[in-house]
Protein backbone atom coordinates (compact mmCIF):
# COMPACT_ATOMS: atom_id res chain seq x y z
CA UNK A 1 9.21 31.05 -63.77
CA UNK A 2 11.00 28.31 -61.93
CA UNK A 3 9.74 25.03 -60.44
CA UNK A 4 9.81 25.88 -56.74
CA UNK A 5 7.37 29.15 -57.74
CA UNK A 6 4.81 27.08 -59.94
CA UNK A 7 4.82 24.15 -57.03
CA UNK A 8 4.25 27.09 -54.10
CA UNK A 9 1.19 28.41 -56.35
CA UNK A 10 -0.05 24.89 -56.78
CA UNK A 11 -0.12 24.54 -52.86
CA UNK A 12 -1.90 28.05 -52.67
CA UNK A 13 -4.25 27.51 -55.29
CA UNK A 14 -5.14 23.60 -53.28
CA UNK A 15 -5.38 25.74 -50.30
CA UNK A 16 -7.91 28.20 -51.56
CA UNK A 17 -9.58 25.87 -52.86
CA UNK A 18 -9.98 23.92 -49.56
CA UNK A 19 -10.80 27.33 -48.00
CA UNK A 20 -13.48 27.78 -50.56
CA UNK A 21 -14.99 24.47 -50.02
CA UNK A 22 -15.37 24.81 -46.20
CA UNK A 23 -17.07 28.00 -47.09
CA UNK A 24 -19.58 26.28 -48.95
CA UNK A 25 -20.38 23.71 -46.63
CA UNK A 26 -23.61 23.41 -44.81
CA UNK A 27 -23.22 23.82 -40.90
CA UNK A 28 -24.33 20.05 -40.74
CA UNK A 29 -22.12 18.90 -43.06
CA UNK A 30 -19.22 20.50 -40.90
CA UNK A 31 -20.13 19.35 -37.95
CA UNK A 32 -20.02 15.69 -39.59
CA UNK A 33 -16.57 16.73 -40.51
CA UNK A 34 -15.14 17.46 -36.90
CA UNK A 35 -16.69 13.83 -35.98
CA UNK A 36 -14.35 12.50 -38.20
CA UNK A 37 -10.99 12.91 -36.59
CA UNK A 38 -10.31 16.36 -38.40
CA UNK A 39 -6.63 17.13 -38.57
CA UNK A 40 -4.60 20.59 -37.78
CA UNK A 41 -5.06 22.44 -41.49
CA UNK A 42 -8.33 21.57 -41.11
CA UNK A 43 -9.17 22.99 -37.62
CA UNK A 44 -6.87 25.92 -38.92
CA UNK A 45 -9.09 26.43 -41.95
CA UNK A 46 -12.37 26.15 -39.70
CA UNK A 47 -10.93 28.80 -37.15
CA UNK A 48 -10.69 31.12 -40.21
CA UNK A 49 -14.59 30.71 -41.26
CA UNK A 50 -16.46 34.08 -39.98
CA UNK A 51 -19.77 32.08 -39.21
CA UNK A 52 -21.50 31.76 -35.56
CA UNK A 53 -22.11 28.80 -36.27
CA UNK A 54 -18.93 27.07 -37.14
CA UNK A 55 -17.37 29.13 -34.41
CA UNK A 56 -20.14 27.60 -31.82
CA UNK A 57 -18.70 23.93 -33.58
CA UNK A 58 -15.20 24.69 -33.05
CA UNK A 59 -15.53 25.90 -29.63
CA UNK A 60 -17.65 22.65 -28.91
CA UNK A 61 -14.89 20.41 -30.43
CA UNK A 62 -12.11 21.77 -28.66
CA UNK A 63 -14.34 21.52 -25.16
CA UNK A 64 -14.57 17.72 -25.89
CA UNK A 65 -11.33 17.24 -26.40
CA UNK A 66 -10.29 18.53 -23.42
CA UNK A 67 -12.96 17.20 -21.48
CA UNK A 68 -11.69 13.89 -22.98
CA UNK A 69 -8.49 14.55 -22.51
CA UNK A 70 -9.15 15.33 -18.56
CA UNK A 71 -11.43 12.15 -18.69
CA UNK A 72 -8.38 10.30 -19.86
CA UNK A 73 -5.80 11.77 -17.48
CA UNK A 74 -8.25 10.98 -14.31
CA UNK A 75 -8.85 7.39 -15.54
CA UNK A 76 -5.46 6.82 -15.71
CA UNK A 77 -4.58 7.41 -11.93
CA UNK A 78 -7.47 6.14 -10.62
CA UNK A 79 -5.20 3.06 -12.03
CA UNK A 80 -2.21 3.90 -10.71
CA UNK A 81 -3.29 1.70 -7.07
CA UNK A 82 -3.68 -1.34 -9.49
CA UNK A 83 -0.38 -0.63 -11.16
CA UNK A 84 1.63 -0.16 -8.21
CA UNK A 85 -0.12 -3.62 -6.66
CA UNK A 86 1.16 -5.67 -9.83
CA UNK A 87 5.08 -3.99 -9.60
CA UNK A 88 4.45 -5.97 -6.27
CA UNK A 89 3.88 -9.04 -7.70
CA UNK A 90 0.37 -9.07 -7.19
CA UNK A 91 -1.93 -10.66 -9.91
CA UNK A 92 -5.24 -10.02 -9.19
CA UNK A 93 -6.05 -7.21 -7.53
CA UNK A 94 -9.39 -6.42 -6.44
CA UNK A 95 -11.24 -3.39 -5.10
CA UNK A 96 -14.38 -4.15 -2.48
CA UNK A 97 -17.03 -1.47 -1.72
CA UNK A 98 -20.54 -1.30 -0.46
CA UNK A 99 -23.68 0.60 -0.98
CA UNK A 100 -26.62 1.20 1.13
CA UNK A 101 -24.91 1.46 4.78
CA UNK A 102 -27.21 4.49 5.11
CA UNK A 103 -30.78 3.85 4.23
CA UNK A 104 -33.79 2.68 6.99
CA UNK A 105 -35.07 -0.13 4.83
CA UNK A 106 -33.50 -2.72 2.79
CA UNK A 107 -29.88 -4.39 2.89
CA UNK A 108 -26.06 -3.67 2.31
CA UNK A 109 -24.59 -5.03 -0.46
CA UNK A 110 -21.06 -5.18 -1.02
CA UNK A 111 -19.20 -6.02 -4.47
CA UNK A 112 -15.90 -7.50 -5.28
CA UNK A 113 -14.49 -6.50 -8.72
CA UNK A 114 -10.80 -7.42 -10.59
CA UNK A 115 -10.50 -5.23 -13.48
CA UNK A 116 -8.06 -5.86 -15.76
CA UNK A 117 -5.25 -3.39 -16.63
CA UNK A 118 -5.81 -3.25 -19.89
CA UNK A 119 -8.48 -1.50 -21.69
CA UNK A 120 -8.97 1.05 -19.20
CA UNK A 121 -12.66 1.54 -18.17
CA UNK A 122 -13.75 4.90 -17.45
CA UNK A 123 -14.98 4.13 -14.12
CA UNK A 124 -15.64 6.88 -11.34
CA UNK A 125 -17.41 6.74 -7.85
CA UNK A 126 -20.86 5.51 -8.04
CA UNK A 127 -22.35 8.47 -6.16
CA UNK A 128 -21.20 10.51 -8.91
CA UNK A 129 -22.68 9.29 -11.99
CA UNK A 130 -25.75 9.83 -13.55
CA UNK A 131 -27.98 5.60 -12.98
CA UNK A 132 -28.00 5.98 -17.07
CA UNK A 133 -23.93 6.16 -16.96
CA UNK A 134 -24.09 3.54 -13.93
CA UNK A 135 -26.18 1.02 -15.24
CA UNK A 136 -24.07 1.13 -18.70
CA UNK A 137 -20.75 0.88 -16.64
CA UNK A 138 -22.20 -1.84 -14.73
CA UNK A 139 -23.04 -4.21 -17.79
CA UNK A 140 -19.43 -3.15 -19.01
CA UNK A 141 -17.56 -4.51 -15.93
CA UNK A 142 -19.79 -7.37 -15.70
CA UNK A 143 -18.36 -8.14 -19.22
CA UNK A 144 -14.67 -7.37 -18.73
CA UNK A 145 -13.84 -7.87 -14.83
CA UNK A 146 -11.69 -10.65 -14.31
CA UNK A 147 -13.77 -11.61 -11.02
CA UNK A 148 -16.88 -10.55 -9.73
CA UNK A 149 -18.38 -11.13 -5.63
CA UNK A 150 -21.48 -9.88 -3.88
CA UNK A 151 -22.42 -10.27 -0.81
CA UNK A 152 -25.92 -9.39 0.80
CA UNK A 153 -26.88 -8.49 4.98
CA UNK A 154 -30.57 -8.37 4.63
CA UNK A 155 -32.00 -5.79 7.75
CA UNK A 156 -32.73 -8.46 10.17
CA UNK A 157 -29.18 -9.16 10.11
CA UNK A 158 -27.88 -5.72 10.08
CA UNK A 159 -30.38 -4.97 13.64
CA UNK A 160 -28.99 -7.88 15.03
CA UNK A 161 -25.31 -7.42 14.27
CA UNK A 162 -24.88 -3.62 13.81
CA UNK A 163 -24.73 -1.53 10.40
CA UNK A 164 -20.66 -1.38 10.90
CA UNK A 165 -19.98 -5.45 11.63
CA UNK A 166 -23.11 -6.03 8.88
CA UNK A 167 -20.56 -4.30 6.40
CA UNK A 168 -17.48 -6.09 7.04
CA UNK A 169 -19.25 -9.05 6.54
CA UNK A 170 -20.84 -7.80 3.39
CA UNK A 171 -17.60 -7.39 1.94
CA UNK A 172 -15.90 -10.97 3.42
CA UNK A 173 -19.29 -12.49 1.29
CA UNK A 174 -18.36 -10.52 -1.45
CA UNK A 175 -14.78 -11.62 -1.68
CA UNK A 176 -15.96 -15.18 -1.11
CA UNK A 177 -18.05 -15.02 -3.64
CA UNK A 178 -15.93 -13.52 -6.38
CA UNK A 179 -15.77 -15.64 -9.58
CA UNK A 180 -14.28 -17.39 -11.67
CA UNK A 181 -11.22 -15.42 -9.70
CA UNK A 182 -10.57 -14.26 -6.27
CA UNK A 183 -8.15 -11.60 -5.53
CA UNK A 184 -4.60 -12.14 -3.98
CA UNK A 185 -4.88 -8.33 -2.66
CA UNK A 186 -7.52 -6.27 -1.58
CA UNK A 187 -8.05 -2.75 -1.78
CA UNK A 188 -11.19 -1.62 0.37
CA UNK A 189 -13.10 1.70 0.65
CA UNK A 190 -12.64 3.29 4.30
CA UNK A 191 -12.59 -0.60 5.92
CA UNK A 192 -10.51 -3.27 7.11
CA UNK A 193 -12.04 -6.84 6.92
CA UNK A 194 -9.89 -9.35 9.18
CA UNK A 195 -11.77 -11.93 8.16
CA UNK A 196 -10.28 -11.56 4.22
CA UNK A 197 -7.36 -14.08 3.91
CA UNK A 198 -5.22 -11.84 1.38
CA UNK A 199 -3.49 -8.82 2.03
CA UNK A 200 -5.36 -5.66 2.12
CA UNK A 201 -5.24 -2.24 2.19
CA UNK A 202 -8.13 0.45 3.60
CA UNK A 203 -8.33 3.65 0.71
CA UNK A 204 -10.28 6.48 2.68
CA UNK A 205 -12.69 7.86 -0.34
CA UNK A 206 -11.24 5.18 -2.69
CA UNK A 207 -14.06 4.98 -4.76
CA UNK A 208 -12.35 8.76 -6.17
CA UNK A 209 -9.05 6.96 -5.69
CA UNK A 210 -8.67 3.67 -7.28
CA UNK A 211 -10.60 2.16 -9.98
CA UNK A 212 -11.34 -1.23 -8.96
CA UNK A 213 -13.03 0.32 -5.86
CA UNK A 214 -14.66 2.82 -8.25
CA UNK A 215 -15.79 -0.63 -10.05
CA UNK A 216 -17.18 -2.10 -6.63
CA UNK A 217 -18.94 0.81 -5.75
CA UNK A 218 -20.83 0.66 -9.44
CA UNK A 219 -21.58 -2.97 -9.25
CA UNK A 220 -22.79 -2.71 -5.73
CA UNK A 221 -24.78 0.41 -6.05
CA UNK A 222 -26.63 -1.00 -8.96
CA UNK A 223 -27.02 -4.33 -7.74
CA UNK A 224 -28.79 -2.97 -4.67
CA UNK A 225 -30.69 -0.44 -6.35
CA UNK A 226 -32.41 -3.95 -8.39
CA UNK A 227 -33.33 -5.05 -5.26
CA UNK A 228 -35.21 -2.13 -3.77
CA UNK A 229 -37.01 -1.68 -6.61
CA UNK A 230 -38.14 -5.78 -6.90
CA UNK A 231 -38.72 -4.82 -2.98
CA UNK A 232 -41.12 -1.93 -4.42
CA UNK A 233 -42.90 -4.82 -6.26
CA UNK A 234 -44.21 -6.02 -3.02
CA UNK A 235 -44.44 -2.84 -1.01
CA UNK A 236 -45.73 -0.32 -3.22
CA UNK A 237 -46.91 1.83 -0.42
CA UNK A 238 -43.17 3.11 0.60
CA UNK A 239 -42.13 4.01 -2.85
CA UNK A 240 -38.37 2.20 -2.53
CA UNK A 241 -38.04 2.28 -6.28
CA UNK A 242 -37.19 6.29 -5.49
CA UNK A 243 -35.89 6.68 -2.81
CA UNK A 244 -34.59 3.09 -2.51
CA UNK A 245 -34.84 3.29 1.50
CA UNK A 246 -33.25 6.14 2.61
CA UNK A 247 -35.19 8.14 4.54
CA UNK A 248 -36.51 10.98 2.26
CA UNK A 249 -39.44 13.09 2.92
CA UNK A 250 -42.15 10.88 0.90
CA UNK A 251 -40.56 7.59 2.70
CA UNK A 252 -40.94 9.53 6.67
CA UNK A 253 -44.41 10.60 5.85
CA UNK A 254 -45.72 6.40 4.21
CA UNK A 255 -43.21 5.64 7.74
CA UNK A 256 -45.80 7.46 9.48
CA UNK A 257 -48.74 6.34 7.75
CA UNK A 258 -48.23 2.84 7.71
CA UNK A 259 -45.47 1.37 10.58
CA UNK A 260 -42.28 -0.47 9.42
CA UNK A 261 -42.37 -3.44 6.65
CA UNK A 262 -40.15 -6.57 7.23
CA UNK A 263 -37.42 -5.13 4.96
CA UNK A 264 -36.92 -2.08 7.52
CA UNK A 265 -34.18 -1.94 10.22
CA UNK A 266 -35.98 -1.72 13.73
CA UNK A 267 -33.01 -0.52 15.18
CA UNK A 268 -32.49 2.49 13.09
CA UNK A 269 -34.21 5.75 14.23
CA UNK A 270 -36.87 6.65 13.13
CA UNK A 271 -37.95 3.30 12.21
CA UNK A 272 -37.39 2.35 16.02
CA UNK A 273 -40.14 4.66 16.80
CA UNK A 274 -43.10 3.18 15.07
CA UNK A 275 -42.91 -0.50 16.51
CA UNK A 276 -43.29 -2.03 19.62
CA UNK A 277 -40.29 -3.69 20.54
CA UNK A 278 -40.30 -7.54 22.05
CA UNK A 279 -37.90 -8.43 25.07
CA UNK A 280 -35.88 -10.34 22.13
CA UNK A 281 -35.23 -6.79 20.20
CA UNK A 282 -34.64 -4.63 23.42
CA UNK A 283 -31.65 -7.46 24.18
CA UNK A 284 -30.24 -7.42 21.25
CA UNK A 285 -30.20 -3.75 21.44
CA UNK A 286 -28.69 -3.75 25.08
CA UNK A 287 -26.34 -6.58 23.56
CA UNK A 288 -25.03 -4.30 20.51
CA UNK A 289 -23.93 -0.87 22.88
CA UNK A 290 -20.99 0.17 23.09
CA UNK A 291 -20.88 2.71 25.39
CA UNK A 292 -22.52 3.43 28.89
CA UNK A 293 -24.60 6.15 27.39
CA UNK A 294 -26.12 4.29 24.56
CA UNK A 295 -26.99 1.01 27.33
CA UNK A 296 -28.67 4.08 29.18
CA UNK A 297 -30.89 4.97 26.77
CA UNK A 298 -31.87 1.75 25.80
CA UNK A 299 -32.78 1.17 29.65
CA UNK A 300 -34.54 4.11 29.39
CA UNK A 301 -36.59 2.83 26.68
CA UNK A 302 -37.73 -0.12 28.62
CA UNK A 303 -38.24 1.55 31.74
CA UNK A 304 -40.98 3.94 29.68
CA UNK A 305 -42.33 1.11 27.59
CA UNK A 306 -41.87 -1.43 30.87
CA UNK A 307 -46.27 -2.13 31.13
CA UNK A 308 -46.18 -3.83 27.44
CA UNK A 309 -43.90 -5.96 28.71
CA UNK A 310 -44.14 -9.11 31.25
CA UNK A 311 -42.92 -9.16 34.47
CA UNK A 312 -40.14 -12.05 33.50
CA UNK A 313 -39.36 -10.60 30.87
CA UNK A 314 -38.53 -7.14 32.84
CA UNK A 315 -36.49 -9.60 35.16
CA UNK A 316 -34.36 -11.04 32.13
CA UNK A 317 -33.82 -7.32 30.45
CA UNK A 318 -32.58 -6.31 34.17
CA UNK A 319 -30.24 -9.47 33.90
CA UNK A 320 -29.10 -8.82 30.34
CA UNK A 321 -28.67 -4.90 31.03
CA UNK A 322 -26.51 -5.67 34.36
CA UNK A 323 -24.36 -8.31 32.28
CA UNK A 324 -24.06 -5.35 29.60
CA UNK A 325 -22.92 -2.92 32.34
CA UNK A 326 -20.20 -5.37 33.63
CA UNK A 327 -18.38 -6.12 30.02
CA UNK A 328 -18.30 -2.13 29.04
CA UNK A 329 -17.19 -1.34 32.42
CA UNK A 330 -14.59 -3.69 32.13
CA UNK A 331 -13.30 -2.27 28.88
């Protein structure tokens, strides 16, 4: 018998003796296995076992791996913003976002985040992750990102300003604020900030787009999730640790029950409908349209709620709403 015959019955032999083996093991013990990094002749051996249950194993491995794999491939261009920023010759770049433009009670809070290239951070929109997955991302950032910013526009800011301007200036705090580095360019979620000093560029739906908006979004969302449920603290009666101010069923009916707290926006339907406005909060509402038909309505409101109010102050809302009138006709 020659050598090459004895050596390709050693390598059988090994084989079946590997194939024996795996049949012996204990479902547990392969599943330990395929945590391990198993390579190909193993993975071809396991394919070859006629058990449910290693078949159920295999067919969970593989999913992994390709959900991995997927995981991998969408991290990587949701980088691909950052990377095309630095062949620009741009250092730092950060991504700004917001959370909370939406809800009847409580501020916006915007975040300013530079990532580094380099791990990658599996980092998706905010909206789309489980507060488990969020609230681990968020204490990885915290620990990796390069610089971090938030800023805060508390409700009696955002009725006196608008929820739009309230935003902008959310995320011109949250640049401001970014530490121990600001950016030198800007990528923002579905905005334009003038009042950023760097160059900028407005991603519609960046948080699904580029990960240091993705990053943003996280470290605003939770950030301003904290604060409605500290706000909870103090008014347990709205539940804000749920629903964290948007206006859900349980927070229209304790709306109802109980009138607006100091943390809701007056000048957000339905909020507006439970309070009795002052002739300071019907001009800043005639002071914030921007169109003919919302200064009617607002005139409307006064005219129908005109006998809680004084006669002067009927006589300076007339003033104010003919002043109004003039600028948006003019425009």
């Amino acid at each position: 018998m020659s050598q090459s015959t004895d050596l390709s019955k050693n390598q059988n032999i090994c084989l079946n003796k590997s194939k024996s083996k795996i049949s012996h093991m204990s479902i547990n013990g392969i599943k330990k296995l395929l945590k391990e990094n198993p390579d190909k002749d193993l993975l071809d051996d396991l394919a070859k076992d006629s058990r449910k249950g290693v078949f159920k194993l295999l067919l969970s491995y593989h999913r992994n791996i390709e959900k991995a794999e997927q995981l991998q491939e969408k991290t990587s261009n949701l980088y691909k913003p950052l990377i095309d920023a630095k062949k620009e010759g741009f250092l730092f770049v950060g991504g700004i976002d917001e959370a909370g433009r939406g809800p009847l009670a409580g501020p916006v809070v915007a975040a300013c985040v530079i990532i580094p290239l380099s791990p990658h951070i599996n980092v998706d929109d905010s909206k789309k992750l489980s507060e488990k997955k969020r609230d681990a991302l968020f204490e990885i950032i915290n620990k990796r990102a390069l610089g971090i910013g938030i800023g805060i526009v508390e409700a009696d800011e955002i009725d006196r300003l608008n929820i739009y301007r309230s935003t902008q200036l959310a995320m011109h705090l949250a640049y401001e604020n970014c530490k121990p580095q600001k950016p030198d360019f800007c990528f923002i979620d579905a905005m334009k900030v003038k009042e950023i000093p760097v160059p900028q560029k407005s991603l519609i739906k960046g948080d699904a787009i580029c990960s240091a908006i993705s990053a943003a979004s996280i470290i605003a969302k939770v950030t301003r999730d904290k604060i409605m449920k500290n706000a909870a603290k103090k008014y347990s009666q709205y539940g804000f640790e749920s629903h964290k101010g948007y206006g859900s069923a349980s927070h229209m009916k304790a709306l109802a029950t109980y009138g607006p707290c100091p943390i809701h926006r007056t000048s957000f339907a339905p909020v507006s409908d439970y309070i009795l406005p002052t002739r300071q909060w019907y001009e800043t509402m005639l002071k914030r349209c921007t169109s003919m038909e919302a200064l009617r309505q607002i005139g409307q409101r006064i005219k129908k709620n005109a006998n809680d109010l004084l006669e002067t102050e009927l006589e300076e809302l007339r003033e104010t709403y003919t002043e109004c009138q003039t600028n948006l006709n003019r425009h």
